[in-house]
N, C-alpha and C. Protein backbone atom coordinates (compact mmCIF):
# COMPACT_ATOMS: atom_id res chain seq x y z
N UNK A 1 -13.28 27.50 23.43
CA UNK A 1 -13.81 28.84 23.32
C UNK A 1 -13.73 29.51 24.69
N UNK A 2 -13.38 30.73 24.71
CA UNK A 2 -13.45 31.49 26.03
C UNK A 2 -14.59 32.35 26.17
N UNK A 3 -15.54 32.42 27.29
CA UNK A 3 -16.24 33.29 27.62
C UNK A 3 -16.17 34.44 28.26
N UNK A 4 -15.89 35.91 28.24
CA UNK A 4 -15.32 36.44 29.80
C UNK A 4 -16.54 37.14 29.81
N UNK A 5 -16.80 37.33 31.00
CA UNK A 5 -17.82 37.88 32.22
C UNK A 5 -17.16 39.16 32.93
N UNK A 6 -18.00 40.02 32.84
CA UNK A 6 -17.36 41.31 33.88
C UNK A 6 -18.29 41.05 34.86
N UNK A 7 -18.92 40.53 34.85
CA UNK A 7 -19.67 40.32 36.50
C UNK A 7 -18.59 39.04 37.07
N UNK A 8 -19.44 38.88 38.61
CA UNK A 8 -18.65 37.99 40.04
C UNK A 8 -18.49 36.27 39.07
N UNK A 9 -20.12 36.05 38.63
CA UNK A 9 -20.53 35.22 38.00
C UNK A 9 -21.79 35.10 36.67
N UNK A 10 -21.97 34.02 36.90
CA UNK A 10 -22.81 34.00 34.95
C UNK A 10 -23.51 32.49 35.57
N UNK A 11 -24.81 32.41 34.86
CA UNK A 11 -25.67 31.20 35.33
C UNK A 11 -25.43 30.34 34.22
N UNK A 12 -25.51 29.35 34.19
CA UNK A 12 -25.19 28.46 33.44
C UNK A 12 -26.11 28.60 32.19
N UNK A 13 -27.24 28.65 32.22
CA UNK A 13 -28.19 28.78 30.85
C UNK A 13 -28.06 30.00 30.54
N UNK A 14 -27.39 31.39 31.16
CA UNK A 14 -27.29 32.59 30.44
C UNK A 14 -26.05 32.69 29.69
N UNK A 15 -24.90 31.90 30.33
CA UNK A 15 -24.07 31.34 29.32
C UNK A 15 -24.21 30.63 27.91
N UNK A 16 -24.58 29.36 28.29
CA UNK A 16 -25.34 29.01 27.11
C UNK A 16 -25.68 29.50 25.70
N UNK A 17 -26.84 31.09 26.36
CA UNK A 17 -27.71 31.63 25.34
C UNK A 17 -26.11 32.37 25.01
N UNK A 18 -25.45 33.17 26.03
CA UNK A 18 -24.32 34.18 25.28
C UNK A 18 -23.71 33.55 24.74
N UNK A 19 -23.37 32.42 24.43
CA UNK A 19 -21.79 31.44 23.72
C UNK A 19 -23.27 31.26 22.61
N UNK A 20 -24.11 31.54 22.34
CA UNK A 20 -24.71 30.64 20.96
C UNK A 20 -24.86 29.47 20.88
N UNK A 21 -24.91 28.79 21.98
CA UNK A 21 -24.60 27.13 22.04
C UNK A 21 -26.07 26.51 21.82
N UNK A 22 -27.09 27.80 22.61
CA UNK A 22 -28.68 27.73 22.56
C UNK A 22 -29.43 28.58 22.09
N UNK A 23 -30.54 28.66 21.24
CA UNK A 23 -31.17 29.41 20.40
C UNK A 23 -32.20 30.16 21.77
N UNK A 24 -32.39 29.61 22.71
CA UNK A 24 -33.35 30.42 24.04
C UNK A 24 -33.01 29.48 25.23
N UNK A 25 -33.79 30.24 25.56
CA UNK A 25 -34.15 29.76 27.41
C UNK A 25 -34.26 28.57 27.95
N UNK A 26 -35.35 28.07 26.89
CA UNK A 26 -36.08 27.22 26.82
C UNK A 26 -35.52 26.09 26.33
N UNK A 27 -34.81 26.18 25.39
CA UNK A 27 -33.82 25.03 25.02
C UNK A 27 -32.83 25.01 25.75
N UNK A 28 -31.63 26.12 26.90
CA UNK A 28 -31.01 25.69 27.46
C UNK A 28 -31.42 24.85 28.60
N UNK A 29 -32.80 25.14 29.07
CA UNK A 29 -33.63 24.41 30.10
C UNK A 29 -33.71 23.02 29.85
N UNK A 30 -34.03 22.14 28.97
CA UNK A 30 -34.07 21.03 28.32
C UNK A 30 -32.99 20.26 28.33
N UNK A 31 -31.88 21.05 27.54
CA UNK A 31 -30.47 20.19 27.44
C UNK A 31 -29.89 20.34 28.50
N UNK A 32 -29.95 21.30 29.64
CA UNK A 32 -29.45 20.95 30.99
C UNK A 32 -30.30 19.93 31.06
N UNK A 33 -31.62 20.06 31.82
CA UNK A 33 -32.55 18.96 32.48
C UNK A 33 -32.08 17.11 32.03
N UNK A 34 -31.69 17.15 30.61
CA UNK A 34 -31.55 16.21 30.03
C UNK A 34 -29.81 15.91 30.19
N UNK A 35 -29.07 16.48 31.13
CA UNK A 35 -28.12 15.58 31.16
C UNK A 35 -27.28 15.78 30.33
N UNK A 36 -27.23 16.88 29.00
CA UNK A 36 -26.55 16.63 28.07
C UNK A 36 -24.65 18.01 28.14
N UNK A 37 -25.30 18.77 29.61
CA UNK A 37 -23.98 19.47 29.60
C UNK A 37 -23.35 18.98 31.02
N UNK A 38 -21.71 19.40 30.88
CA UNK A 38 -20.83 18.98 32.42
C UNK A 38 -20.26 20.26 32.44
N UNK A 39 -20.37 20.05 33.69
CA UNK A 39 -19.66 21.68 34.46
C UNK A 39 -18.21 21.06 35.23
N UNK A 40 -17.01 21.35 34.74
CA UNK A 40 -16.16 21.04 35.09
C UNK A 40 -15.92 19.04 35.40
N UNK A 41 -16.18 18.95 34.71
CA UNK A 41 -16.13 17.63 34.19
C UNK A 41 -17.19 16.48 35.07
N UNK A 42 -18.62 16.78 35.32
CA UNK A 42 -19.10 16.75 36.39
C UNK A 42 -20.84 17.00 35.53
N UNK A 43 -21.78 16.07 35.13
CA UNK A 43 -22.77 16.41 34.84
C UNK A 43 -23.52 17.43 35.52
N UNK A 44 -24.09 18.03 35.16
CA UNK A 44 -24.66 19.28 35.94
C UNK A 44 -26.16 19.67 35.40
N UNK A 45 -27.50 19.71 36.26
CA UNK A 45 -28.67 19.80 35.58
C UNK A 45 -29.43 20.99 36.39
N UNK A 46 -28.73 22.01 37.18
CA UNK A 46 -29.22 23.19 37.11
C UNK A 46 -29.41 24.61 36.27
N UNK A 47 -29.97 24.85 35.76
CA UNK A 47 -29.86 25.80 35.01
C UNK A 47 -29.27 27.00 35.14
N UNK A 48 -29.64 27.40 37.00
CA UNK A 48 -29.07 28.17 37.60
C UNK A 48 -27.60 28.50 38.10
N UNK A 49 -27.06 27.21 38.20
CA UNK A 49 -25.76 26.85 38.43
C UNK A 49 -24.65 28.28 38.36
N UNK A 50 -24.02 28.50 39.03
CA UNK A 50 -23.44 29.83 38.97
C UNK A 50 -22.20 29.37 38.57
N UNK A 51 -21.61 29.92 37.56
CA UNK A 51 -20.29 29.78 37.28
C UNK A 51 -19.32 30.83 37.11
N UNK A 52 -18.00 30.43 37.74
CA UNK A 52 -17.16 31.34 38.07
C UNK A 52 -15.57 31.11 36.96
N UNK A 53 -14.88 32.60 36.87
CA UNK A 53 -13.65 32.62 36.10
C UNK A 53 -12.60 31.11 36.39
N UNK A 54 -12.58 30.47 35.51
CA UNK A 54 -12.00 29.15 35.49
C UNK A 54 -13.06 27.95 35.36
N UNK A 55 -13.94 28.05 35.43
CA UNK A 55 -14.71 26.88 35.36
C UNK A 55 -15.40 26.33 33.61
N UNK A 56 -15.16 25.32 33.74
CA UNK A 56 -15.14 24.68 32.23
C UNK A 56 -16.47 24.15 31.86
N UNK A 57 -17.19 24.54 30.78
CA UNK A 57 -18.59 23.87 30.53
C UNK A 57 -18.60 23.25 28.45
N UNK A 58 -18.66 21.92 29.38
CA UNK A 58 -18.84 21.14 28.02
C UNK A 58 -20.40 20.73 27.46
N UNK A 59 -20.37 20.97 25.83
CA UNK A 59 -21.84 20.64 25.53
C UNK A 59 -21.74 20.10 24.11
N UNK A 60 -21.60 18.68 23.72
CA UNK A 60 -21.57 18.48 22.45
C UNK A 60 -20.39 18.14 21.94
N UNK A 61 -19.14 18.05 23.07
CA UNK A 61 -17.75 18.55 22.19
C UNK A 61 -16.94 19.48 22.62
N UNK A 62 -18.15 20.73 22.75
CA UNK A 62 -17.55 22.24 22.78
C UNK A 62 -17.09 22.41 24.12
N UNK A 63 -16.01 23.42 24.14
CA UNK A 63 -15.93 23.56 25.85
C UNK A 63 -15.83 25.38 25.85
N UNK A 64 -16.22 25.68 26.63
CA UNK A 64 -16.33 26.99 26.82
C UNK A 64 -15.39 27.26 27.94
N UNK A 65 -14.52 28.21 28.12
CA UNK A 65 -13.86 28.62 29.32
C UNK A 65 -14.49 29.93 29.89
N UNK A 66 -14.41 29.89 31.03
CA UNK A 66 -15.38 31.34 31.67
C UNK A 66 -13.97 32.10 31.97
N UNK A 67 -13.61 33.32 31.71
CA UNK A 67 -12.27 34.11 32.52
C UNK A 67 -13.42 35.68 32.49
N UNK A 68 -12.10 36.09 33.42
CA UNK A 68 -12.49 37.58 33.85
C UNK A 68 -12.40 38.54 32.93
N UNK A 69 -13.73 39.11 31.88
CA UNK A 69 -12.95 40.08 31.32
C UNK A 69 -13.12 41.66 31.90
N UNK A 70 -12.75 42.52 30.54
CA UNK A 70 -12.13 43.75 31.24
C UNK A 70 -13.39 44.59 31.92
């Protein structure tokens, strides 16, 4: 799945909520904390985590691609 962002970057749990992957906040908070997503192939447990056009986030299976959109 591709995500595009017209901003610089996108935080990792606001991704999350925009891809539908998480029903809130609060649950992306959890399944980060818990280990259960990788940021470019690389466990990752900030929520804040800034992610940029090219960077790959897996959760479950799913992979999301971040690119630049218009």
């Amino acid at each position: 799945m591709v995500f595009e962002i017209t901003t610089e970057h996108i935080k990792l749990d606001s991704l999350l909520k925009g891809a539908n992957m998480v029903g809130s906040g609060g649950e992306a908070k959890v399944i980060i904390a818990d280990g259960l997503v990788q940021v470019n192939g690389q466990t990752e447990q900030r929520r804040g985590r800034k992610l940029y056009p090219g960077d790959r986030v897996v959760l479950e299976g799913y992979e999301i691609v971040v690119e630049r959109g218009a």
